[in-house]
Protein backbone atom coordinates (compact mmCIF):
# COMPACT_ATOMS: atom_id res chain seq x y z
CA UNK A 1 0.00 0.00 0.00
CA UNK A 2 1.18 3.63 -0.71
CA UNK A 3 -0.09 6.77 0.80
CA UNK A 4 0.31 9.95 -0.93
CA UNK A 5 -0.77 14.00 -0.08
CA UNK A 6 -2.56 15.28 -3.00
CA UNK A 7 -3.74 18.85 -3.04
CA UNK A 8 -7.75 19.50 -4.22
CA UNK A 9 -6.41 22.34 -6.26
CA UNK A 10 -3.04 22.44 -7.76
CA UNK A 11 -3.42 25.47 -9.51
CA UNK A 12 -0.60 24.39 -12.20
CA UNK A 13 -3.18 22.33 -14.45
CA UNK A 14 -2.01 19.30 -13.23
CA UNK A 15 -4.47 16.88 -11.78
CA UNK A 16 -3.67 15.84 -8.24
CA UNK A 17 -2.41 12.25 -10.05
CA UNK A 18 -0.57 14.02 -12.25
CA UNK A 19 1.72 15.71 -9.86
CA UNK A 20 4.99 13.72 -8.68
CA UNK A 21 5.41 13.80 -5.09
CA UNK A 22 8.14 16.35 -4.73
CA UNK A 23 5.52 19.02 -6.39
CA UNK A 24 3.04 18.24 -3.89
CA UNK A 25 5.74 19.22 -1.05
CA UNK A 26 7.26 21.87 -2.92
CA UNK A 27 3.00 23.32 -3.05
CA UNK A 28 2.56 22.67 0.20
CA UNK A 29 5.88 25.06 1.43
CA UNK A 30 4.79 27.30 -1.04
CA UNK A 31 1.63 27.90 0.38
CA UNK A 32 2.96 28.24 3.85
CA UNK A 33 5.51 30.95 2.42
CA UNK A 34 2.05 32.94 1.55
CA UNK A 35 0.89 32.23 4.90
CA UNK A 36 4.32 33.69 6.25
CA UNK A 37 4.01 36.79 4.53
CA UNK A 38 0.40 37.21 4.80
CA UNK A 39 1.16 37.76 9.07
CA UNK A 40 4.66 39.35 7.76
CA UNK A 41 2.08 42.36 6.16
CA UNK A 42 -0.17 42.03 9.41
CA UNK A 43 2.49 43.19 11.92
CA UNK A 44 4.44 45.56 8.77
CA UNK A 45 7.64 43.44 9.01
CA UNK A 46 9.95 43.14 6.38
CA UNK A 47 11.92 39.86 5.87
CA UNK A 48 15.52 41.66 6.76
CA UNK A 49 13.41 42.17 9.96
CA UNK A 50 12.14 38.92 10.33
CA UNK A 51 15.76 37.24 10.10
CA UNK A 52 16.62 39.43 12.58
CA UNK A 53 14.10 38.96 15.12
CA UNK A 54 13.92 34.83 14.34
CA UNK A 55 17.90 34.62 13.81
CA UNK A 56 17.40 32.72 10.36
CA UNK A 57 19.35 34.42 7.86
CA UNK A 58 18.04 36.68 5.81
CA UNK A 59 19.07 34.48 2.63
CA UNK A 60 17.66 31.37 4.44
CA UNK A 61 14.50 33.20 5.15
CA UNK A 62 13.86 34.49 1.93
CA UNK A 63 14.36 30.67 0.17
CA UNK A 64 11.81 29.70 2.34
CA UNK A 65 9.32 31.94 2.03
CA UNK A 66 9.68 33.17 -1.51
CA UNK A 67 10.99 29.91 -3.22
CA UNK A 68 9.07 27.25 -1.63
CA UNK A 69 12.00 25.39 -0.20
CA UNK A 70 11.82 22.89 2.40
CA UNK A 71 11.95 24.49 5.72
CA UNK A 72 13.23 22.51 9.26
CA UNK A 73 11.71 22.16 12.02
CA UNK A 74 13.58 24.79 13.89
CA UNK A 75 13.38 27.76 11.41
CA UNK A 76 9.67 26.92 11.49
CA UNK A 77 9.77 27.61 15.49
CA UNK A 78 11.71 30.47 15.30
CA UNK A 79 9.95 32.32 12.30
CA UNK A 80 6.54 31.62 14.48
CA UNK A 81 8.12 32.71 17.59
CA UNK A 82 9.00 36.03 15.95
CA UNK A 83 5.91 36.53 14.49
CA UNK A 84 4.01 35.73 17.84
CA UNK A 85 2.03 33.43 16.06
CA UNK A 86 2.07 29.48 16.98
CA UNK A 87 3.76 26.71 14.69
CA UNK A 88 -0.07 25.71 13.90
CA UNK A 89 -1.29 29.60 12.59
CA UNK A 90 1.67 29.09 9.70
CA UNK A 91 0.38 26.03 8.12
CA UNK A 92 -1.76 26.82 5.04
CA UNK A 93 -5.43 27.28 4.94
CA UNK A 94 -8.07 24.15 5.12
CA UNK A 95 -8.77 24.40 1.36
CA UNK A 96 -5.01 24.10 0.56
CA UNK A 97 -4.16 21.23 2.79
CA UNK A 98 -2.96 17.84 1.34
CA UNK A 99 -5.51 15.28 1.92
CA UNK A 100 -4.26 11.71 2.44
CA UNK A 101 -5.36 8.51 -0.07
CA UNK A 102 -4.18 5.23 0.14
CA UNK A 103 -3.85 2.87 -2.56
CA UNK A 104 -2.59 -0.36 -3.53
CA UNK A 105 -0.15 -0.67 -6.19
């Protein structure tokens, strides 16, 4: 059995089958890089001043937030500490989460 996150909407065109699993993950940080800059706008912070206030480099930050890459676990913490927001308030809305199927192969 395999289990795979496919997104409802994929916005690229691509059916959720279509879509190798590295796009899904690549989406899903994508998405929460909106979500990071939606409560950057909230509070008027720029990303110089987030990577100051969350001690992830500016460079760092700015790959994660602008270019979808895979973020750890403890730039996640800190970028939600410095926001004041919890790890939970970055993840991307309902209607973009990956939903979980199951299939056999």
């Amino acid at each position: 059995m395999v289990t795979a996150l496919v997104l409802a909407n994929t916005g690229a065109g691509k059916t959720c089958h279509q879509m190798a699993p590295w796009e899904l993950e690549e989406q899903f940080y994508q998405s929460m890089g909106k979500v990071i800059v939606r409560h950057m706008g909230k509070r008027q912070m720029t990303t110089y001043k987030l990577s100051r206030q969350s001690g992830v480099s500016f460079v760092q930050l700015d790959r994660y937030i602008r270019q979808g890459r895979r973020m750890p676990a403890f730039a996640l913490y800190r970028i939600a500490n410095a926001l004041g927001v919890t790890v939970a308030e970055l993840m991307p809305d309902k209607a973009e989460e990956p939903e979980q199927l199951s299939f056999d192969l």
